[in-house]
PDB file of N, CA and C in Angstrom:
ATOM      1  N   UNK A   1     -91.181  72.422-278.173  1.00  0.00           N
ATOM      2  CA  UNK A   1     -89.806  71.996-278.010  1.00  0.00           C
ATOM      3  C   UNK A   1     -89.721  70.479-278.209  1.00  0.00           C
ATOM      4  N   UNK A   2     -88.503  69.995-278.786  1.00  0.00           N
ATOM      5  CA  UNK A   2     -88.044  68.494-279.150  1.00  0.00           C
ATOM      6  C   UNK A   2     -87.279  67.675-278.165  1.00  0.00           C
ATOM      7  N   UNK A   3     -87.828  67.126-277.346  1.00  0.00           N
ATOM      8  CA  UNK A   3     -87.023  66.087-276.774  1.00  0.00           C
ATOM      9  C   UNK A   3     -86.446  64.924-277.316  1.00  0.00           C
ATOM     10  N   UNK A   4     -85.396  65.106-277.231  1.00  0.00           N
ATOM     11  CA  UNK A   4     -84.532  63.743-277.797  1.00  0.00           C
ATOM     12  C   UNK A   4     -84.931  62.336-277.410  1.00  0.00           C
ATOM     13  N   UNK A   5     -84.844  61.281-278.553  1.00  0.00           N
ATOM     14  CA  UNK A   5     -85.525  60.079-277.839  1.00  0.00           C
ATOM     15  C   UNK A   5     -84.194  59.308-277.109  1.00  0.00           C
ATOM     16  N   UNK A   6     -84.750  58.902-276.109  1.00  0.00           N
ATOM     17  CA  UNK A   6     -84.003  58.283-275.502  1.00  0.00           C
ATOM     18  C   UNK A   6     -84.293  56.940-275.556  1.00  0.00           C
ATOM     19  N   UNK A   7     -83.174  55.991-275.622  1.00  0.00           N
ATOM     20  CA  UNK A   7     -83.575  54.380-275.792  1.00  0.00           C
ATOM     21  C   UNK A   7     -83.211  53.744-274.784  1.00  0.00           C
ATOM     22  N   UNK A   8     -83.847  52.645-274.480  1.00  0.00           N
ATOM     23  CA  UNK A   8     -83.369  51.798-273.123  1.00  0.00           C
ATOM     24  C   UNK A   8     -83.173  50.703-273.354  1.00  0.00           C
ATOM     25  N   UNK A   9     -82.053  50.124-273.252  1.00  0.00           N
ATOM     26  CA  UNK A   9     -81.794  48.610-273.589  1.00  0.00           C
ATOM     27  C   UNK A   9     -81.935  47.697-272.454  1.00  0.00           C
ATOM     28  N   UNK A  10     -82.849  46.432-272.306  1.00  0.00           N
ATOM     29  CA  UNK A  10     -83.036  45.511-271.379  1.00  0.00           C
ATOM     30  C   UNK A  10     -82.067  44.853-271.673  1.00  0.00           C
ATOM     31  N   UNK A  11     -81.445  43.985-271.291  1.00  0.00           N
ATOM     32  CA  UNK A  11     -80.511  42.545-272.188  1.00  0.00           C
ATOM     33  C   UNK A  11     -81.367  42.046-270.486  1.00  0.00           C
ATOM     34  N   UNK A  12     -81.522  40.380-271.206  1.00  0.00           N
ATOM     35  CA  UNK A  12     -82.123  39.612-269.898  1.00  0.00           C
ATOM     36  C   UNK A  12     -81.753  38.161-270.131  1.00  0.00           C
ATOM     37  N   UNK A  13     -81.649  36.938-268.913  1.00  0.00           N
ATOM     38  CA  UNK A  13     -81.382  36.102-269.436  1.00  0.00           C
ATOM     39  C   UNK A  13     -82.513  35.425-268.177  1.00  0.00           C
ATOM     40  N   UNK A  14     -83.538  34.740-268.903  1.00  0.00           N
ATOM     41  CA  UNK A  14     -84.241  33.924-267.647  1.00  0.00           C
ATOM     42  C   UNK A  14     -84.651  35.092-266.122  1.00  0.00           C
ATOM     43  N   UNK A  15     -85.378  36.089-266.966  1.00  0.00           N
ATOM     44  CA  UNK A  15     -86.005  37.012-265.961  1.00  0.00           C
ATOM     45  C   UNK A  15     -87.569  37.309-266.126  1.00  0.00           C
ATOM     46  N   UNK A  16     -87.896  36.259-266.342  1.00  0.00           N
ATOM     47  CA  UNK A  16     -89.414  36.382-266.497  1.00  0.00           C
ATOM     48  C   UNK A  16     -89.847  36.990-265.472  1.00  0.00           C
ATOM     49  N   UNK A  17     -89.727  36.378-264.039  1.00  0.00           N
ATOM     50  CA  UNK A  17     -90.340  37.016-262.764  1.00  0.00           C
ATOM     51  C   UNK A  17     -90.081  38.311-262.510  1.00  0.00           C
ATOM     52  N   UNK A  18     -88.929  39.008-263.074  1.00  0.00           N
ATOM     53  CA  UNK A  18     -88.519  40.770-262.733  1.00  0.00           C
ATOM     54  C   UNK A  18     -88.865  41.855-263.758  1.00  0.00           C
ATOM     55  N   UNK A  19     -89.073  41.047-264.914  1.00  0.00           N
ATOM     56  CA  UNK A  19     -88.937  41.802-266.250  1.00  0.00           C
ATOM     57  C   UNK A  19     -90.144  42.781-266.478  1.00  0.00           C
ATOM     58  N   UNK A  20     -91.320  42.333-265.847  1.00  0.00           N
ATOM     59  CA  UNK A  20     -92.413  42.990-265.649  1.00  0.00           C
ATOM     60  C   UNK A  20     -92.621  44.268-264.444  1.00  0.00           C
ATOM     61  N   UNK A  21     -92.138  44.450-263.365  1.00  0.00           N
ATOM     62  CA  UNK A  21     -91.480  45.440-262.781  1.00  0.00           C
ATOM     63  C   UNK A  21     -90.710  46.538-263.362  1.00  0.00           C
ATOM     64  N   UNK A  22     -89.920  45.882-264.053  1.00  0.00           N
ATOM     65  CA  UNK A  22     -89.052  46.628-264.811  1.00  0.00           C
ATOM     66  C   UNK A  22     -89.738  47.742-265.894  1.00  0.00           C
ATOM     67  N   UNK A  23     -90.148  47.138-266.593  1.00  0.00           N
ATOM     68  CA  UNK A  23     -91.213  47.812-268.000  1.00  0.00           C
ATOM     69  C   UNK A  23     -92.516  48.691-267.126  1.00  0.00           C
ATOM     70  N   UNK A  24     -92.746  48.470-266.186  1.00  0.00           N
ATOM     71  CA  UNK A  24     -93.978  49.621-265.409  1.00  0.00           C
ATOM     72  C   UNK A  24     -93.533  50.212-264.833  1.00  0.00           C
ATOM     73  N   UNK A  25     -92.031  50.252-264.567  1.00  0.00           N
ATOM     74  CA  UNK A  25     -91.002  51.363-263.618  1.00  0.00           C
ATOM     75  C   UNK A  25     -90.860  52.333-264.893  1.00  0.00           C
ATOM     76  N   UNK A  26     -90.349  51.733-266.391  1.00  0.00           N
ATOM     77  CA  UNK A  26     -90.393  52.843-267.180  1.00  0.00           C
ATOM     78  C   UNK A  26     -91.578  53.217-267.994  1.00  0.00           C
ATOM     79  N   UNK A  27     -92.395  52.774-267.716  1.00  0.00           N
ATOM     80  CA  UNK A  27     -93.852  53.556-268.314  1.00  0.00           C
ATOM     81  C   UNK A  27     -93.930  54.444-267.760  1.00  0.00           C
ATOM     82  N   UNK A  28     -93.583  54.479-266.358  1.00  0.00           N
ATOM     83  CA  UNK A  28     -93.976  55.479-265.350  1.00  0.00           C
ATOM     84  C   UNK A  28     -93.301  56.947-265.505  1.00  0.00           C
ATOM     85  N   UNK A  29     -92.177  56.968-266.299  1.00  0.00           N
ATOM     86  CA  UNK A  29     -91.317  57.686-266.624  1.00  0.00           C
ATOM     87  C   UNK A  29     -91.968  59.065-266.943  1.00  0.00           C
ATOM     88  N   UNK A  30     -91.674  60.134-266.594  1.00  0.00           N
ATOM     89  CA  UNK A  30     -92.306  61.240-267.269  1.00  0.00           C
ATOM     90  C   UNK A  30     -91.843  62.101-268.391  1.00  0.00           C
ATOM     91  N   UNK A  31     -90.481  61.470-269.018  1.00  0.00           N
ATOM     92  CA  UNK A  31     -89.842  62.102-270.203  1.00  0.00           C
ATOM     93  C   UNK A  31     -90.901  61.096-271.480  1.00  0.00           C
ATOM     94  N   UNK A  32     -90.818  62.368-271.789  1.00  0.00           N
ATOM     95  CA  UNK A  32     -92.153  61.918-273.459  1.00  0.00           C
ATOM     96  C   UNK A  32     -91.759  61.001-274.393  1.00  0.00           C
ATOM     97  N   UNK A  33     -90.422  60.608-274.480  1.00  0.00           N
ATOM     98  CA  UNK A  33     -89.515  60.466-275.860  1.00  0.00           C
ATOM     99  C   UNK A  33     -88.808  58.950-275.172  1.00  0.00           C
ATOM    100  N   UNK A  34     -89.368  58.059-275.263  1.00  0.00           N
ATOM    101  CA  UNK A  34     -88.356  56.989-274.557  1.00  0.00           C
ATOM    102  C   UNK A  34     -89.096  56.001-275.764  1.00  0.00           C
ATOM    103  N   UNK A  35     -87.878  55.053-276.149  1.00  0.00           N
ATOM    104  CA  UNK A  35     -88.224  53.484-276.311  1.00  0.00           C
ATOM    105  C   UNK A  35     -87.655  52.948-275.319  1.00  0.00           C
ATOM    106  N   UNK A  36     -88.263  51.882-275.606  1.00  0.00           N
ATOM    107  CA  UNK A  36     -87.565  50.465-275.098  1.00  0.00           C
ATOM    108  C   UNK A  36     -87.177  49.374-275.707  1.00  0.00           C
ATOM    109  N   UNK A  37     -86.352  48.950-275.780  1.00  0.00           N
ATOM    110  CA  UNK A  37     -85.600  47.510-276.231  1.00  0.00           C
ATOM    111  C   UNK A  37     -85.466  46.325-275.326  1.00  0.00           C
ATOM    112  N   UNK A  38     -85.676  45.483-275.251  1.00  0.00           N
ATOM    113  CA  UNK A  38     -85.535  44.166-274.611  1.00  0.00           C
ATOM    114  C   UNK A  38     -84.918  42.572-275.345  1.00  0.00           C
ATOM    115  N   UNK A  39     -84.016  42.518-275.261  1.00  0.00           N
ATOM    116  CA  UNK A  39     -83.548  41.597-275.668  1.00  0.00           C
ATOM    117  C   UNK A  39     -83.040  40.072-274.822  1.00  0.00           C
ATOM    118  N   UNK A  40     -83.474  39.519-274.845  1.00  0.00           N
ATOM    119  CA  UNK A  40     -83.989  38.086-274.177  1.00  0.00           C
ATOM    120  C   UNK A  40     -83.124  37.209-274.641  1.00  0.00           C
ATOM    121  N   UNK A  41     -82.341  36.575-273.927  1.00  0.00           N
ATOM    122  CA  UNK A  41     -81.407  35.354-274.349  1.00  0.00           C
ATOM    123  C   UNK A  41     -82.297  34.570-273.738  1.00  0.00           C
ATOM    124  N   UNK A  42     -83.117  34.079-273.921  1.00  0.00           N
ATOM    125  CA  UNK A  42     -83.782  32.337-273.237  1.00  0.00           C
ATOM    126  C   UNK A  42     -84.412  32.667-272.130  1.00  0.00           C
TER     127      UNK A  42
END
């Protein structure tokens, strides 16, 4: 069976200290089919 990919958009501005929390909360994820996007203003 095909799971649909699902995408995740970060938008961040000056979150260095959280941003890493963030990205091992969704590794952790157990749906097979995920990106991630992160997009960083500064």
């Amino acid at each position: 069976m095909n799971t649909p990919l699902v995408s995740i958009i970060i938008t961040t501005k000056n979150e260095a200290k959280n941003i890493e929390n963030c990205l091992i909360s969704i590794q952790k994820q157990s749906y097979p089919n995920i990106e991630t996007i992160v997009v960083d203003n500064a």
